[in-house]
PDB file of N, CA and C in Angstrom:
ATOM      1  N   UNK A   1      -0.570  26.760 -14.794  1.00  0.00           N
ATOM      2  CA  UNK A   1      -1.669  26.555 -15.721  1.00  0.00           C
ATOM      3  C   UNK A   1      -2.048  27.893 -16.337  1.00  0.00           C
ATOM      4  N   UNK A   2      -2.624  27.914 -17.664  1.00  0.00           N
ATOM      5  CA  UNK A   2      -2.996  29.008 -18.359  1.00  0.00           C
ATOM      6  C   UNK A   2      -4.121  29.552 -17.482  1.00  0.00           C
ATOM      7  N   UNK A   3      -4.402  30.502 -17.595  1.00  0.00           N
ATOM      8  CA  UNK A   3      -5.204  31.607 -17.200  1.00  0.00           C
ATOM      9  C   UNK A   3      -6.597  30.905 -18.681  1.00  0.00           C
ATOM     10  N   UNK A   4      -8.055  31.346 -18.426  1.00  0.00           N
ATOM     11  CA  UNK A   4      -8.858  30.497 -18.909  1.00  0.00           C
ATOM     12  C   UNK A   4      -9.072  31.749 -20.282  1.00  0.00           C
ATOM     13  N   UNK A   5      -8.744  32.875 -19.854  1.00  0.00           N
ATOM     14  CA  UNK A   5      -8.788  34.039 -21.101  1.00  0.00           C
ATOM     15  C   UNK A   5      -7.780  33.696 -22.028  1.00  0.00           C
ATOM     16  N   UNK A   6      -6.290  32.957 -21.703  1.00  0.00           N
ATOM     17  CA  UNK A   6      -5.517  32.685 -22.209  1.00  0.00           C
ATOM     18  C   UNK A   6      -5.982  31.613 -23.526  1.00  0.00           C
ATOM     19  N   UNK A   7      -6.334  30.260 -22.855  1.00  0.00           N
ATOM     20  CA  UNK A   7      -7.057  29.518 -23.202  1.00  0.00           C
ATOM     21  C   UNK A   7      -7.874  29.241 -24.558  1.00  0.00           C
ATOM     22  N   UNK A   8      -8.884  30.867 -24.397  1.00  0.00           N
ATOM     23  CA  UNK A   8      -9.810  30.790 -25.011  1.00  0.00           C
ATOM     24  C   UNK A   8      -9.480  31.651 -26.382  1.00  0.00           C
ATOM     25  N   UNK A   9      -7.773  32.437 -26.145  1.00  0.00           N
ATOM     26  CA  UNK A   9      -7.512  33.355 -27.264  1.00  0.00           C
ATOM     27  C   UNK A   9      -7.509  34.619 -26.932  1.00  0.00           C
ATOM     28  N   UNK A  10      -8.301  35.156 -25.519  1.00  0.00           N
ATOM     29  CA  UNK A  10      -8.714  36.466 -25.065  1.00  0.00           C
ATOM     30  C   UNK A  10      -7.966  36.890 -24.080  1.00  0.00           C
ATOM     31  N   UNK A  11      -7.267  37.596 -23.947  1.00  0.00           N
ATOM     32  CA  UNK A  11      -6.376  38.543 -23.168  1.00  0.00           C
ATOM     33  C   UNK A  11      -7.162  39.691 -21.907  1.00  0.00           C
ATOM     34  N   UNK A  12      -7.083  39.379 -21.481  1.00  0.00           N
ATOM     35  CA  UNK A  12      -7.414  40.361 -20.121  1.00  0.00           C
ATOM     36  C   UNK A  12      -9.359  40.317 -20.342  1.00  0.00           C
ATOM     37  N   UNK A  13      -9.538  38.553 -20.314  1.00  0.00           N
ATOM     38  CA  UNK A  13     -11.534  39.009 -20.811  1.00  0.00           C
ATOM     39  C   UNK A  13     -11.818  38.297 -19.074  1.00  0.00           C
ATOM     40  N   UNK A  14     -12.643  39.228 -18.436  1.00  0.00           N
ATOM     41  CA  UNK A  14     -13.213  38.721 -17.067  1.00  0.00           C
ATOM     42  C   UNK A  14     -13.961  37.897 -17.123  1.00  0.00           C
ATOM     43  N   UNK A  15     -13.713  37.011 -16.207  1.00  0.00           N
ATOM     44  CA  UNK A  15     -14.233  35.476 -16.101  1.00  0.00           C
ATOM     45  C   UNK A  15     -15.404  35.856 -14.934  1.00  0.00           C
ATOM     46  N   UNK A  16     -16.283  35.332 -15.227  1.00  0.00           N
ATOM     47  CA  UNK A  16     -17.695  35.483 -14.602  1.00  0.00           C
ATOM     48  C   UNK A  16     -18.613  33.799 -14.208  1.00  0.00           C
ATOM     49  N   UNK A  17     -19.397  34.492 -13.580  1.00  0.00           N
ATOM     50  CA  UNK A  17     -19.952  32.806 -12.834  1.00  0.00           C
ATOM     51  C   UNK A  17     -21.442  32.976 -13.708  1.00  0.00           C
ATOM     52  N   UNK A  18     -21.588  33.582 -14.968  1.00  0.00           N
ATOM     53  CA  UNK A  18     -22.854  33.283 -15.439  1.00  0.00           C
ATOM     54  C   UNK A  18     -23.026  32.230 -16.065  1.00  0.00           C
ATOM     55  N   UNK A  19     -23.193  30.557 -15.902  1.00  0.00           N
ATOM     56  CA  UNK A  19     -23.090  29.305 -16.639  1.00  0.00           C
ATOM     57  C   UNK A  19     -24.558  29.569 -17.046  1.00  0.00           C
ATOM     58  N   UNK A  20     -25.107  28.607 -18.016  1.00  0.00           N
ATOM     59  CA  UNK A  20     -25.959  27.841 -18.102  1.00  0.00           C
ATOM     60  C   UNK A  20     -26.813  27.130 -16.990  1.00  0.00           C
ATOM     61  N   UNK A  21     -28.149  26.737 -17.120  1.00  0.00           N
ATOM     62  CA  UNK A  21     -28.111  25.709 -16.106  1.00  0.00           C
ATOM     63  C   UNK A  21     -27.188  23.871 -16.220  1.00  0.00           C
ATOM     64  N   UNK A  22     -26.957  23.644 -17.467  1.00  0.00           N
ATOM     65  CA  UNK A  22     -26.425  22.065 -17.318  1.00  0.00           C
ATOM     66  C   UNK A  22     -24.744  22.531 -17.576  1.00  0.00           C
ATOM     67  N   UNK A  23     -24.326  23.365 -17.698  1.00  0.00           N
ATOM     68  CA  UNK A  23     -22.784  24.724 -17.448  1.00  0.00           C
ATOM     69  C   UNK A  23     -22.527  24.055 -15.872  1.00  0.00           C
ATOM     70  N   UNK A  24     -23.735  24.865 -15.649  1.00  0.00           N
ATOM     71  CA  UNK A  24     -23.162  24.890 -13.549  1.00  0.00           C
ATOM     72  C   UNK A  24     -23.245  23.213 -13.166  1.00  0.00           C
ATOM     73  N   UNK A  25     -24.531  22.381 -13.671  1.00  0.00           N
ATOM     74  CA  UNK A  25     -24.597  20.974 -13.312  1.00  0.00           C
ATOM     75  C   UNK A  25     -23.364  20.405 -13.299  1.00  0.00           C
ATOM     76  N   UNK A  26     -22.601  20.831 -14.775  1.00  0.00           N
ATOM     77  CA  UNK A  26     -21.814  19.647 -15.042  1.00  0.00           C
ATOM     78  C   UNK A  26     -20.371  20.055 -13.963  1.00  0.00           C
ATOM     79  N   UNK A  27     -20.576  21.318 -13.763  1.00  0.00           N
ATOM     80  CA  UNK A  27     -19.136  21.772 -12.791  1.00  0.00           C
ATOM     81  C   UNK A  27     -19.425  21.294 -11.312  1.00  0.00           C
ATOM     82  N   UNK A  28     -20.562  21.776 -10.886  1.00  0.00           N
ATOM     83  CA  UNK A  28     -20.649  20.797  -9.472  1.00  0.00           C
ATOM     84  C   UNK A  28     -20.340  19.451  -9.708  1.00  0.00           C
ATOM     85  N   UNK A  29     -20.776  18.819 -10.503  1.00  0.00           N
ATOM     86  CA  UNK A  29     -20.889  17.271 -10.414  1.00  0.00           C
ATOM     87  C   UNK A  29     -19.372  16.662 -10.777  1.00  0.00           C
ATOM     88  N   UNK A  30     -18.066  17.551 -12.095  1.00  0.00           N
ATOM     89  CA  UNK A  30     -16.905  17.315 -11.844  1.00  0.00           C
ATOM     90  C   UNK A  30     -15.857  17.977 -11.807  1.00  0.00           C
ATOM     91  N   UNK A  31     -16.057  19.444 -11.342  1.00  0.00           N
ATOM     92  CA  UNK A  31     -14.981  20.034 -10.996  1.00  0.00           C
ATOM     93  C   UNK A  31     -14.719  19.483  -9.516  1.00  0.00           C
ATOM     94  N   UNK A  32     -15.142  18.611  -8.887  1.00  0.00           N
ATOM     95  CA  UNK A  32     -14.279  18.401  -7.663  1.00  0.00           C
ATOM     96  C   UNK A  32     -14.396  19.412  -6.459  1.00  0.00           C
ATOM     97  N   UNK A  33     -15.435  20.198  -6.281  1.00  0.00           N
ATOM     98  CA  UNK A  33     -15.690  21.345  -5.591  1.00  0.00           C
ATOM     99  C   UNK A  33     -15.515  20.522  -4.101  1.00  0.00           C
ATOM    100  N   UNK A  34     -14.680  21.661  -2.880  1.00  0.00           N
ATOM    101  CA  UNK A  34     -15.102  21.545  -1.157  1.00  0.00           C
ATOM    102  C   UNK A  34     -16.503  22.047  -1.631  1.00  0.00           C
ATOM    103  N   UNK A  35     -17.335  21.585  -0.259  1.00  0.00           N
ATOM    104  CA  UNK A  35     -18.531  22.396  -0.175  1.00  0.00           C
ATOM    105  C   UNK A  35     -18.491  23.488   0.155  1.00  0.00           C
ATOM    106  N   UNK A  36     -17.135  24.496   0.988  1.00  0.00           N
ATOM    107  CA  UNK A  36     -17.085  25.904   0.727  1.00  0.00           C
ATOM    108  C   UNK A  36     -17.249  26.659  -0.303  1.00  0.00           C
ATOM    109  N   UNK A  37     -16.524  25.501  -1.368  1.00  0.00           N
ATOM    110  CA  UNK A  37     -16.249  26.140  -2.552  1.00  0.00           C
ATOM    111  C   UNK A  37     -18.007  26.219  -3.184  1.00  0.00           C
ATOM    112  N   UNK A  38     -18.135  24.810  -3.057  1.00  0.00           N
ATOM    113  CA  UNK A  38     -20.339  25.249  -3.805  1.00  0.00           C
ATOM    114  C   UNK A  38     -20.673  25.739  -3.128  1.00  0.00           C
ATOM    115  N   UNK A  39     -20.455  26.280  -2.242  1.00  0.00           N
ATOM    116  CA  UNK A  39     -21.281  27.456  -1.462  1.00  0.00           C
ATOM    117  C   UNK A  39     -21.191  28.627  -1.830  1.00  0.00           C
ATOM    118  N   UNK A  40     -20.073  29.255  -1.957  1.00  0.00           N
ATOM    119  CA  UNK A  40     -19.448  30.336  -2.326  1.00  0.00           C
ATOM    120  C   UNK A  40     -19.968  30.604  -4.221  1.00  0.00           C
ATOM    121  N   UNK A  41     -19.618  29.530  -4.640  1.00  0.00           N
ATOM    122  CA  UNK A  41     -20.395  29.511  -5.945  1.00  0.00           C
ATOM    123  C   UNK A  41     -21.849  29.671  -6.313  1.00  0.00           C
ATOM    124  N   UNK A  42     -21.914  29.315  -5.655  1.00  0.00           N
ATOM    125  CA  UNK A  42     -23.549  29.468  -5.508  1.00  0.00           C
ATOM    126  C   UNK A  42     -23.918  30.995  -5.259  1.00  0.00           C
ATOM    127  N   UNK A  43     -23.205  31.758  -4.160  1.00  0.00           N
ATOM    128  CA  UNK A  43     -23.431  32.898  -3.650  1.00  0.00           C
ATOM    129  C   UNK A  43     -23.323  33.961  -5.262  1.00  0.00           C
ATOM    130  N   UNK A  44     -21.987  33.487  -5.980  1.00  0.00           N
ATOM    131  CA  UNK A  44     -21.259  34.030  -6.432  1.00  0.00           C
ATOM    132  C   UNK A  44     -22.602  34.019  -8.335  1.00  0.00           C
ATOM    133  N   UNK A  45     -22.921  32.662  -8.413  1.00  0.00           N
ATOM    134  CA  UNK A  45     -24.224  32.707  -9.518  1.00  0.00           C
ATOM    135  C   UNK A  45     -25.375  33.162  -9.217  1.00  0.00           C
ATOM    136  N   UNK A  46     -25.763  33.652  -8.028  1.00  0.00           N
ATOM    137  CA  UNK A  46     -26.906  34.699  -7.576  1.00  0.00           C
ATOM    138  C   UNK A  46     -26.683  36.253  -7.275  1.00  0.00           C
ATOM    139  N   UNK A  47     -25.224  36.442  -8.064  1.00  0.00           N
ATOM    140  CA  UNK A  47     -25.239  38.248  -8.205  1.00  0.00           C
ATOM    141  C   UNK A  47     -24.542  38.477  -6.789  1.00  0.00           C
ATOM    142  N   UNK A  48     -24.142  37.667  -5.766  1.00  0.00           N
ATOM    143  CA  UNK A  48     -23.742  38.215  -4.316  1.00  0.00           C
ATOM    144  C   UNK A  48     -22.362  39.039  -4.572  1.00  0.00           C
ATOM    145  N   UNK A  49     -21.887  40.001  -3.752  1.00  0.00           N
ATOM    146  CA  UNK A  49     -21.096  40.372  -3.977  1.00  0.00           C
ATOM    147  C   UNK A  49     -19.693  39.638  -3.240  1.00  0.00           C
ATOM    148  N   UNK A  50     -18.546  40.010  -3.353  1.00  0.00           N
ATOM    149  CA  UNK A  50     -17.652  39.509  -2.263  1.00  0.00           C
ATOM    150  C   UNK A  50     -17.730  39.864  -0.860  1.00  0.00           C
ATOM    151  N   UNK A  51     -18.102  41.003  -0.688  1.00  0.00           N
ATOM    152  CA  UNK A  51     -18.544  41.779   0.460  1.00  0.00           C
ATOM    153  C   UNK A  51     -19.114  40.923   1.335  1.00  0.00           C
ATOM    154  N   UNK A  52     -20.372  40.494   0.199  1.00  0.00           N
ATOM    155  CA  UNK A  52     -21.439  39.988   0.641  1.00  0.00           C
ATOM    156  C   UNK A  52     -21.859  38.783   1.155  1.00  0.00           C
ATOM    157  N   UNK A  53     -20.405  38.201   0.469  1.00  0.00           N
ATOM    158  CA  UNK A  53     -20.540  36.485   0.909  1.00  0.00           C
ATOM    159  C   UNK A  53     -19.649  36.670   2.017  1.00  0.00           C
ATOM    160  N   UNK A  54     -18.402  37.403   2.464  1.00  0.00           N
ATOM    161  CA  UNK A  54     -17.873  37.235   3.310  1.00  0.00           C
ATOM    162  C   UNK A  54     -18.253  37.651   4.582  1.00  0.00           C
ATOM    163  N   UNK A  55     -19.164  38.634   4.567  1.00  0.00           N
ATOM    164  CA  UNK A  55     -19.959  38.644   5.876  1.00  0.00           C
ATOM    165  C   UNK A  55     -20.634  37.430   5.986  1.00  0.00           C
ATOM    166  N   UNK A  56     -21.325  36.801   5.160  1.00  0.00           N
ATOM    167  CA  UNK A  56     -22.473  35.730   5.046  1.00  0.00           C
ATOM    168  C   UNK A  56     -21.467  34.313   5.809  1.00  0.00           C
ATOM    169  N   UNK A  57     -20.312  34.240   5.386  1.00  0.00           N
ATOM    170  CA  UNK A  57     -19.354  32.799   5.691  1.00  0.00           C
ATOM    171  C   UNK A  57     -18.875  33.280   6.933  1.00  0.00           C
ATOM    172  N   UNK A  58     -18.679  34.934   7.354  1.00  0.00           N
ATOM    173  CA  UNK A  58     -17.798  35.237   8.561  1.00  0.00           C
ATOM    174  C   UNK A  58     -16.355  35.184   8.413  1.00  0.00           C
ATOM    175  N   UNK A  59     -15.976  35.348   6.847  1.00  0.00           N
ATOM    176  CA  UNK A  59     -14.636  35.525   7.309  1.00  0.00           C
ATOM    177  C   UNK A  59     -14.325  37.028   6.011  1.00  0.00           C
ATOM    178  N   UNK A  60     -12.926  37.440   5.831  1.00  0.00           N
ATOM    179  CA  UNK A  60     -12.530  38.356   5.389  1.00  0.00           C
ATOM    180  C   UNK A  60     -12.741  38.151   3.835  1.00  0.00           C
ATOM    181  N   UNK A  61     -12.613  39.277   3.042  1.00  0.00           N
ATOM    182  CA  UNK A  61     -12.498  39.181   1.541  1.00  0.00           C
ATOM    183  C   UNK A  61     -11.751  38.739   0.681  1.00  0.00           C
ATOM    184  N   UNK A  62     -10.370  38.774   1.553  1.00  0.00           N
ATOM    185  CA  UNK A  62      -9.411  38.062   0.794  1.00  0.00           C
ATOM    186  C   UNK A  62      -9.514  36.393   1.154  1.00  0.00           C
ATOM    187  N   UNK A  63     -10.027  35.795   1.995  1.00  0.00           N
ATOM    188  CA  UNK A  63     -10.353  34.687   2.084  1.00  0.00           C
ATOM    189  C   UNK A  63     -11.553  33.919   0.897  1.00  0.00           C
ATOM    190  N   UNK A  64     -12.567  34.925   0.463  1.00  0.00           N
ATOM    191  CA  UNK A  64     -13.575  34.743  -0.376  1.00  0.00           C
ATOM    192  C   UNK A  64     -12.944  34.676  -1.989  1.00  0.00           C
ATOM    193  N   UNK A  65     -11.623  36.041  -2.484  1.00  0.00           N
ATOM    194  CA  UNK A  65     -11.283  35.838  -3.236  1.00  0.00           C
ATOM    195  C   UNK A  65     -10.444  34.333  -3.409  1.00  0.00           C
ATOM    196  N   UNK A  66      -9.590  34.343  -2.178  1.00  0.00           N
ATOM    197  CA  UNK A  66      -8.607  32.944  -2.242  1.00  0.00           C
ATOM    198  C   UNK A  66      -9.441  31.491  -3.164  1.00  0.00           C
ATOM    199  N   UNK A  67     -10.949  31.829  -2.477  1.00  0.00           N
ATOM    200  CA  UNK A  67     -11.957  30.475  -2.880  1.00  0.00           C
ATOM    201  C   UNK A  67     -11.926  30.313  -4.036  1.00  0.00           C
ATOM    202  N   UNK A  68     -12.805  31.861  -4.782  1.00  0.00           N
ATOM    203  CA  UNK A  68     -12.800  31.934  -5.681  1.00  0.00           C
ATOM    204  C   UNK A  68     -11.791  31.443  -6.803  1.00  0.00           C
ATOM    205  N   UNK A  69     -10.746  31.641  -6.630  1.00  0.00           N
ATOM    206  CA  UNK A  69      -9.445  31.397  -7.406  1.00  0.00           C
ATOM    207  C   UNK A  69      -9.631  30.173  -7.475  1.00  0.00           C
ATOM    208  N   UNK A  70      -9.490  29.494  -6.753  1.00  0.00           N
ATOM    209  CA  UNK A  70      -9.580  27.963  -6.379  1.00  0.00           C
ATOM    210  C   UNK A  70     -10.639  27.177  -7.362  1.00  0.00           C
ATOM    211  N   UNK A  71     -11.807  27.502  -7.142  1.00  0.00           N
ATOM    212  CA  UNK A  71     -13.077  27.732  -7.817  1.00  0.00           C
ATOM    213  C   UNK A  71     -12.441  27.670  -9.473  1.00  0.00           C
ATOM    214  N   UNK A  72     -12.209  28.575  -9.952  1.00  0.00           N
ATOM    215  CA  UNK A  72     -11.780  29.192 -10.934  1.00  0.00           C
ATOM    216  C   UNK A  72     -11.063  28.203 -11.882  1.00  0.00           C
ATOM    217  N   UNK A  73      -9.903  28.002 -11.045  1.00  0.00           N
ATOM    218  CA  UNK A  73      -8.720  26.715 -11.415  1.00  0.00           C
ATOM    219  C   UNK A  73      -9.403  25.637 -11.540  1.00  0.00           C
ATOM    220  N   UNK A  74     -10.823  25.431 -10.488  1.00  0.00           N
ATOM    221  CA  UNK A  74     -10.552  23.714 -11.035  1.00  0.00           C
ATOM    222  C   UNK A  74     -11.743  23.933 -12.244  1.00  0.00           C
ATOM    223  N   UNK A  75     -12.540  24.873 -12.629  1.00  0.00           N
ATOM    224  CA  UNK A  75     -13.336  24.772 -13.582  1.00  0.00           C
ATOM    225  C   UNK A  75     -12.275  24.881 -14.587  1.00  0.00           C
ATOM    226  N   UNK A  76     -11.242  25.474 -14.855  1.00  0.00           N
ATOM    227  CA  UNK A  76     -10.203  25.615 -16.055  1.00  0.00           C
ATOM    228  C   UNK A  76     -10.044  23.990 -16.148  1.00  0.00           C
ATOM    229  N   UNK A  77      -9.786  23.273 -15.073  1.00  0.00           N
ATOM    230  CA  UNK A  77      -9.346  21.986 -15.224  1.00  0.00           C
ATOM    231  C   UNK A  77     -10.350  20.938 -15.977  1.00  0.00           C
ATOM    232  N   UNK A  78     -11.598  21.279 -15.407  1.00  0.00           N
ATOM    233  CA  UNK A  78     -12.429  20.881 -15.503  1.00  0.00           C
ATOM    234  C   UNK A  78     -13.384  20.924 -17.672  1.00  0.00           C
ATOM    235  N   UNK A  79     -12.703  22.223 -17.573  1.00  0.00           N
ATOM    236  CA  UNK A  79     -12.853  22.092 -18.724  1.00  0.00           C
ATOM    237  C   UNK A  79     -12.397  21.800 -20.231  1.00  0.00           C
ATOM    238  N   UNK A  80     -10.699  21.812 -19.267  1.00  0.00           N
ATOM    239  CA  UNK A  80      -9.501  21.536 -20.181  1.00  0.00           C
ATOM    240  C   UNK A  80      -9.260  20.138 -20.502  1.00  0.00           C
ATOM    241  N   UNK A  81      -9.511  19.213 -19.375  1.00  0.00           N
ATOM    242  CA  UNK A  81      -8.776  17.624 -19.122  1.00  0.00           C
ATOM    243  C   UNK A  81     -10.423  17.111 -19.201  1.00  0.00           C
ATOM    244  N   UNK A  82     -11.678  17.423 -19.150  1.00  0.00           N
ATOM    245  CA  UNK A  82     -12.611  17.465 -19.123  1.00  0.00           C
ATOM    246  C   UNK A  82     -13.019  16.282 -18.123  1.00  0.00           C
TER     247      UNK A  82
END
């Protein structure tokens, strides 16, 4: 699947968790999120860092990024196939 910078026309533009409030509604309600994943999202739309959530969940950073990604993909999906 395309990368969501791809997508949008933009080449190397960082993807960020600043939605809207009915942005974030409509992604909880159908991107299909685990509840790790709205958790982590959640952490991730209140400024937390990775650091910060992975102490908070108890596990490592690369586990937090893995989410994230995950996260990431199904909002691409979510916004592509709508």
């Amino acid at each position: 699947m395309q990368k969501l910078a791809e997508l949008l026309g933009e080449k190397n533009k960082h993807f960020d968790f600043q939605f809207t409030d009915k942005e974030y509604e409509y992604f909880m309600a159908n991107a299909r999120l685990k509840p790790i994943e709205k958790q982590v999202l959640e952490m991730r739309r209140k400024d937390m860092t990775i650091v910060a959530i992975s102490i908070e969940l108890g596990t490592c950073e690369s586990n937090v990024n893995k989410i994230i990604r995950k996260i990431k993909n199904k909002i691409i999906k979510c916004i592509v196939f709508g």
